[in-house]
N, C-alpha and C. Protein backbone atom coordinates (compact mmCIF):
# COMPACT_ATOMS: atom_id res chain seq x y z
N UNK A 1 13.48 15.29 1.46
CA UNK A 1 12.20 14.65 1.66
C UNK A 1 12.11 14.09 3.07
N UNK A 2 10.99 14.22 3.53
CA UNK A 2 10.66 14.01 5.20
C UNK A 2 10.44 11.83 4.94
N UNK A 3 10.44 11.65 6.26
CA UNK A 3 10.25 9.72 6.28
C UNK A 3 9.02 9.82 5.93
N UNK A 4 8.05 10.87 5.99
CA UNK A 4 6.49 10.42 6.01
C UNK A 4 6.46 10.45 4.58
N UNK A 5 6.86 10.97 3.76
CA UNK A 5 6.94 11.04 2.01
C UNK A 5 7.73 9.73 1.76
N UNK A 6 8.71 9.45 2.30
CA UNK A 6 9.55 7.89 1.47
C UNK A 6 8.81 6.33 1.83
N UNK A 7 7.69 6.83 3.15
CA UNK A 7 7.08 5.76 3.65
C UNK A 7 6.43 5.44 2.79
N UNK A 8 5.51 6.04 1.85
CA UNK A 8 4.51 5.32 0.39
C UNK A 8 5.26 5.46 -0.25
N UNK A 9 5.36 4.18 -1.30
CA UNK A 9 6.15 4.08 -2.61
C UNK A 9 5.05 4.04 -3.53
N UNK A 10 4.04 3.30 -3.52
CA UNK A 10 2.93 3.43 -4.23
C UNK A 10 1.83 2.66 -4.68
N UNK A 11 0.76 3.12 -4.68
CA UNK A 11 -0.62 2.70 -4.76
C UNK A 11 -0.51 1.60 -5.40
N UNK A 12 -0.86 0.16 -4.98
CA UNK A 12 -1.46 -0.56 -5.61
C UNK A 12 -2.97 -0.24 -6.08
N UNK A 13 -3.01 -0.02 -7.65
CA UNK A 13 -4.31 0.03 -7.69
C UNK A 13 -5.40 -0.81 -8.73
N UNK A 14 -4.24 -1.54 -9.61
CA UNK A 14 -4.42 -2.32 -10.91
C UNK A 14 -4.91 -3.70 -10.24
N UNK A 15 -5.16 -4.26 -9.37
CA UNK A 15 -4.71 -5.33 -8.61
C UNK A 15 -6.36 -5.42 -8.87
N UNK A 16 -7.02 -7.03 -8.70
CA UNK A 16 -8.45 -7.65 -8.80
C UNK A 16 -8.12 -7.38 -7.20
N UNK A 17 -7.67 -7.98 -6.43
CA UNK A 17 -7.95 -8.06 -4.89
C UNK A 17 -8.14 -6.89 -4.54
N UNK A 18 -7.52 -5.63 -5.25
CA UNK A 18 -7.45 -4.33 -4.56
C UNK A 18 -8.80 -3.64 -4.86
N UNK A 19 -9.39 -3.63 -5.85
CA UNK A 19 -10.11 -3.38 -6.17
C UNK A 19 -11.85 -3.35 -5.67
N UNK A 20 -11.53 -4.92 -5.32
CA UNK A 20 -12.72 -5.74 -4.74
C UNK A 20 -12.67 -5.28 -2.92
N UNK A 21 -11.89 -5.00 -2.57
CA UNK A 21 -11.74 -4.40 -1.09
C UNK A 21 -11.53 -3.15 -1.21
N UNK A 22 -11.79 -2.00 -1.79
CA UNK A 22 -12.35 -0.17 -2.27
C UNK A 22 -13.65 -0.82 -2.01
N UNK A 23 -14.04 -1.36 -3.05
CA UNK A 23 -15.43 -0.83 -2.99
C UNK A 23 -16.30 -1.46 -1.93
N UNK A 24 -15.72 -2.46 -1.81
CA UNK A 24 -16.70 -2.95 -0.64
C UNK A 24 -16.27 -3.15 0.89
N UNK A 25 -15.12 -3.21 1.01
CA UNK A 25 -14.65 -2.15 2.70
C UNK A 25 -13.99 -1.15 3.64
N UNK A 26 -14.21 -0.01 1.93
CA UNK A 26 -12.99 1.08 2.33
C UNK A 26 -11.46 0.74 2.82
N UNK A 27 -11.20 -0.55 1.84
CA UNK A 27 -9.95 -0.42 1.98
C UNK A 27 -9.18 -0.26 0.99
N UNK A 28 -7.54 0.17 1.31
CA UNK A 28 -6.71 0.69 0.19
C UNK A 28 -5.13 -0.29 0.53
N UNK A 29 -4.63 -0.41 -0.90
CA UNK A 29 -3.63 -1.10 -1.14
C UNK A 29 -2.60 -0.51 -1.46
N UNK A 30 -1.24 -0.10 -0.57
CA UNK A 30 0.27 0.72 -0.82
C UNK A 30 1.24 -0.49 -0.84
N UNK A 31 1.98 -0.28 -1.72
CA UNK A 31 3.75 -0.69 -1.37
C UNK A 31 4.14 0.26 -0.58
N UNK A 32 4.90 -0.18 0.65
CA UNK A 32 5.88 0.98 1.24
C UNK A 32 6.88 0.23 1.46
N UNK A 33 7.86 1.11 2.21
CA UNK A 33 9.24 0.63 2.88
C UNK A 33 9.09 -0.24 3.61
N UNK A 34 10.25 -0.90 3.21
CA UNK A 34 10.34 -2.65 4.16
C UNK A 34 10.57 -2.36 5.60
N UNK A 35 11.09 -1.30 6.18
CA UNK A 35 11.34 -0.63 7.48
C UNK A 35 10.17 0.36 7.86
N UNK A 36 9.20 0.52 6.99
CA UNK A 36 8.31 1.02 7.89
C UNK A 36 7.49 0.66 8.80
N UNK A 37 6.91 1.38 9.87
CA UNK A 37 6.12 0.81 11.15
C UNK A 37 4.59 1.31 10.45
N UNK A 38 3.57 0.68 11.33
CA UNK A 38 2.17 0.95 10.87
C UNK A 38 2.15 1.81 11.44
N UNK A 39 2.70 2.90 12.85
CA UNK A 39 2.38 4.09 12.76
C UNK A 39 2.90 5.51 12.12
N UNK A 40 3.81 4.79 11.17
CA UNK A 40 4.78 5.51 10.09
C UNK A 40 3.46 5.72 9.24
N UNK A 41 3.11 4.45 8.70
CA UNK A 41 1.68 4.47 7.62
C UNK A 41 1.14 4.68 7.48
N UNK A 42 0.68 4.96 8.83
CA UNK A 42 -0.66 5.58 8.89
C UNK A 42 -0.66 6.89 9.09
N UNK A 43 0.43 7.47 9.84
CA UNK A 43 0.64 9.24 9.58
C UNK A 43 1.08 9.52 7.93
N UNK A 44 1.98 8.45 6.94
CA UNK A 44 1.89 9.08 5.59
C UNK A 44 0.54 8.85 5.04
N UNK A 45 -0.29 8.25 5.01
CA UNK A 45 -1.35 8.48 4.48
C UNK A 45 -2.43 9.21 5.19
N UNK A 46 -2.56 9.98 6.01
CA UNK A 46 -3.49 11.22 6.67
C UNK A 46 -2.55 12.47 6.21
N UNK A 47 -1.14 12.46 6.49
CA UNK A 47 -0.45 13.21 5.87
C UNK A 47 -0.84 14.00 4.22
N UNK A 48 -0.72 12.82 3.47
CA UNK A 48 -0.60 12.42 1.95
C UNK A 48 -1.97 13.34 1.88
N UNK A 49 -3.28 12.73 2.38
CA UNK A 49 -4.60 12.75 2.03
C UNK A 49 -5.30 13.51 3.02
N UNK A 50 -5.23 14.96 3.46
CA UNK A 50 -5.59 15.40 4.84
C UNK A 50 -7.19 14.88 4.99
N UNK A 51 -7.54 14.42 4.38
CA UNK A 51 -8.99 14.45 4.27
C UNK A 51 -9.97 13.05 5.08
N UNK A 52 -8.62 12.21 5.05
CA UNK A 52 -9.60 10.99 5.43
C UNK A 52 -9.04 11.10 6.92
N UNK A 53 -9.30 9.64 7.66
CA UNK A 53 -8.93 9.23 9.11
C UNK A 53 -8.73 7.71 8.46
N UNK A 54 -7.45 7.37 9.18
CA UNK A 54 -6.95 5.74 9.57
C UNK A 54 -7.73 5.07 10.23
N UNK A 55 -8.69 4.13 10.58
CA UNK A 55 -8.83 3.41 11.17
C UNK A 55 -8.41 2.14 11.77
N UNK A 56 -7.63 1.92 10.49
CA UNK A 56 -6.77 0.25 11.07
C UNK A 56 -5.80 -0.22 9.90
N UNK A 57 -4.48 -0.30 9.99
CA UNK A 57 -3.51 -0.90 9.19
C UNK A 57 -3.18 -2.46 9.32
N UNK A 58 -2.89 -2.86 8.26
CA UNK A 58 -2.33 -4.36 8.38
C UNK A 58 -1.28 -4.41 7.32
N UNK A 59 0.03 -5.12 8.13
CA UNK A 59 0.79 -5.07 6.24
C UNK A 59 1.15 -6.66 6.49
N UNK A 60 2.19 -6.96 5.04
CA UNK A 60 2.29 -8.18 5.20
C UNK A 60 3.65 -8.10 4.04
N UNK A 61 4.72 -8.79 4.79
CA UNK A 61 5.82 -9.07 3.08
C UNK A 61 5.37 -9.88 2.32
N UNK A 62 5.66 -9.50 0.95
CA UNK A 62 5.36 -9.76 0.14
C UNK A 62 6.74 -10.96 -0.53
N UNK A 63 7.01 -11.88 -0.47
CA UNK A 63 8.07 -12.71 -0.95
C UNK A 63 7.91 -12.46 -2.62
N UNK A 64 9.58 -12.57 -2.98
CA UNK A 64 10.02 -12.30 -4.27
C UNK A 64 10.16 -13.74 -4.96
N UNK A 65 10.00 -13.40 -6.21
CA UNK A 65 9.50 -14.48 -6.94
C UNK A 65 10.54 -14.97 -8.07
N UNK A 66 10.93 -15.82 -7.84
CA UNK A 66 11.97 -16.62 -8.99
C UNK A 66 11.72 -16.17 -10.47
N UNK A 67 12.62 -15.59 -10.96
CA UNK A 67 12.66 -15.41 -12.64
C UNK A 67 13.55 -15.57 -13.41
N UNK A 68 13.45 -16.31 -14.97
CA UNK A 68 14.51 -16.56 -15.34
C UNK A 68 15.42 -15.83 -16.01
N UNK A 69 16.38 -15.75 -16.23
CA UNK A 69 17.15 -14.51 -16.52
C UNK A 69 18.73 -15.52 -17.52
N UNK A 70 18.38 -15.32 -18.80
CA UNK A 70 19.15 -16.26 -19.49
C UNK A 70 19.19 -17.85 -19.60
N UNK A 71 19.86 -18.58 -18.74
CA UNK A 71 20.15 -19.70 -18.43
C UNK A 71 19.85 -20.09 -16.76
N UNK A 72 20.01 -18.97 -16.24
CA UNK A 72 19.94 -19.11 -14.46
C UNK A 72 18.57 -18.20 -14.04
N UNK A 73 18.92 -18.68 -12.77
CA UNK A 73 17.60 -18.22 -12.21
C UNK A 73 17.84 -16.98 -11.38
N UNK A 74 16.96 -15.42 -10.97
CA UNK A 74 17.27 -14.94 -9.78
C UNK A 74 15.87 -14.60 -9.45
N UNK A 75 16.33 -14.11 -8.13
CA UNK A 75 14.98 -14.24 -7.31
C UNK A 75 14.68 -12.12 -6.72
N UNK A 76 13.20 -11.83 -7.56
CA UNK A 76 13.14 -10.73 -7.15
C UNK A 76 12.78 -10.06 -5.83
N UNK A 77 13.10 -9.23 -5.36
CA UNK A 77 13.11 -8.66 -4.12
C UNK A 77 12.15 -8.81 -3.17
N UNK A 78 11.92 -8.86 -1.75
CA UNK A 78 10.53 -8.69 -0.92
C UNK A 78 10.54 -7.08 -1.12
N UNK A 79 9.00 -7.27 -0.39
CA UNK A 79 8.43 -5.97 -0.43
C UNK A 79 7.52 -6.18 0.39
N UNK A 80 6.94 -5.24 0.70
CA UNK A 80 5.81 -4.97 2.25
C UNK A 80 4.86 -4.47 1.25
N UNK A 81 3.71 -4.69 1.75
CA UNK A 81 2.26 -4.45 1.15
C UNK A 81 1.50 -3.93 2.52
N UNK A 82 0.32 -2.93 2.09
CA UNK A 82 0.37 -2.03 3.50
C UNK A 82 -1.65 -2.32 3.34
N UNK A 83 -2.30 -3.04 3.91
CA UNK A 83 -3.74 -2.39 3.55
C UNK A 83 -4.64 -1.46 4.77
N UNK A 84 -4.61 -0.49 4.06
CA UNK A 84 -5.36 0.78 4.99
C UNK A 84 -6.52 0.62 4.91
N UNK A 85 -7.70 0.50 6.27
CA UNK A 85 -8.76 1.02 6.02
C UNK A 85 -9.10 2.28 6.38
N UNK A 86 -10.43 3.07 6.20
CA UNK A 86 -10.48 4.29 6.42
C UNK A 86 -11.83 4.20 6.60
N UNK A 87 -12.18 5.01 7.53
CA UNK A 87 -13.57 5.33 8.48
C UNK A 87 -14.53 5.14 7.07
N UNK A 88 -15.88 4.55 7.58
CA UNK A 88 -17.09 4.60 6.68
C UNK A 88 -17.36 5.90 6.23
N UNK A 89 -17.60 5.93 4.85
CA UNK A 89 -18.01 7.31 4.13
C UNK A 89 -16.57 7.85 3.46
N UNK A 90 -15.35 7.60 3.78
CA UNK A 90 -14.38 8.15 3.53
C UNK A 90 -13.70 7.38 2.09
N UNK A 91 -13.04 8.22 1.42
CA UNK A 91 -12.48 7.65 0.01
C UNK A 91 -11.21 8.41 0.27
N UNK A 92 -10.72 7.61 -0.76
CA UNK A 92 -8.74 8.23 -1.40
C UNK A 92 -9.41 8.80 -2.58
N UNK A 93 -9.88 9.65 -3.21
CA UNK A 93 -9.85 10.30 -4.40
C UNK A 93 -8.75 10.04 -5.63
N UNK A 94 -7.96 9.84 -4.88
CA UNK A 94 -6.31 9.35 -6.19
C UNK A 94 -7.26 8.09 -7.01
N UNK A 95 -8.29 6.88 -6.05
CA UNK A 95 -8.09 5.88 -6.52
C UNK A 95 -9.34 5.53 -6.92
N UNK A 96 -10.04 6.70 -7.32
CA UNK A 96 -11.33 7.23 -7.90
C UNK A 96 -11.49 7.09 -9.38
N UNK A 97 -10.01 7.61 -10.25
CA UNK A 97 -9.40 7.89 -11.51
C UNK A 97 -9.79 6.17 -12.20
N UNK A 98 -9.40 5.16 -11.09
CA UNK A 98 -9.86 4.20 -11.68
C UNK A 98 -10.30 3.21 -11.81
């Protein structure tokens, strides 16, 4: 598998925030790699989707969240959250389904 395939892990798409920013500013919500760059991101998703154009990435870690686990506590992993927008008129079709 090429870096541009391991760079998306995957669509946030269940999400109220994610949802509410589709429809109203063409934007889209990925988990990717904690080592990826935004111009990693933005070639896997033109890659992924030949169809649209990038206009502007922003990501942000995501801090892991304390859970209890028996008697003790552990704390789950960070993660990077990626939000893509994409030129006016343009859609992800994947995130159409729902």
């Amino acid at each position: 598998m090429s870096t541009l395939h391991m760079t998306l892990k995957r669509p946030l798409i269940l999400t109220e925030k994610g949802n509410a920013l589709k429809e109203a500013q063409q934007k889209f919500l990925f988990e990717v790699a904690s080592d990826a760059t935004k111009h990693q991101i933005r070639a896997a998703v033109e890659s992924q989707f030949p169809d649209v154009h990038v206009v502007s990435v922003r990501t942000m870690i995501v801090r892991g969240r304390r859970r209890r686990m028996g008697r003790g506590h552990v704390k789950t992993q960070n993660w990077k959250k990626a939000i893509v927008t994409l030129r006016e008129g343009e859609k992800i079709e994947f995130f159409e389904a729902f």
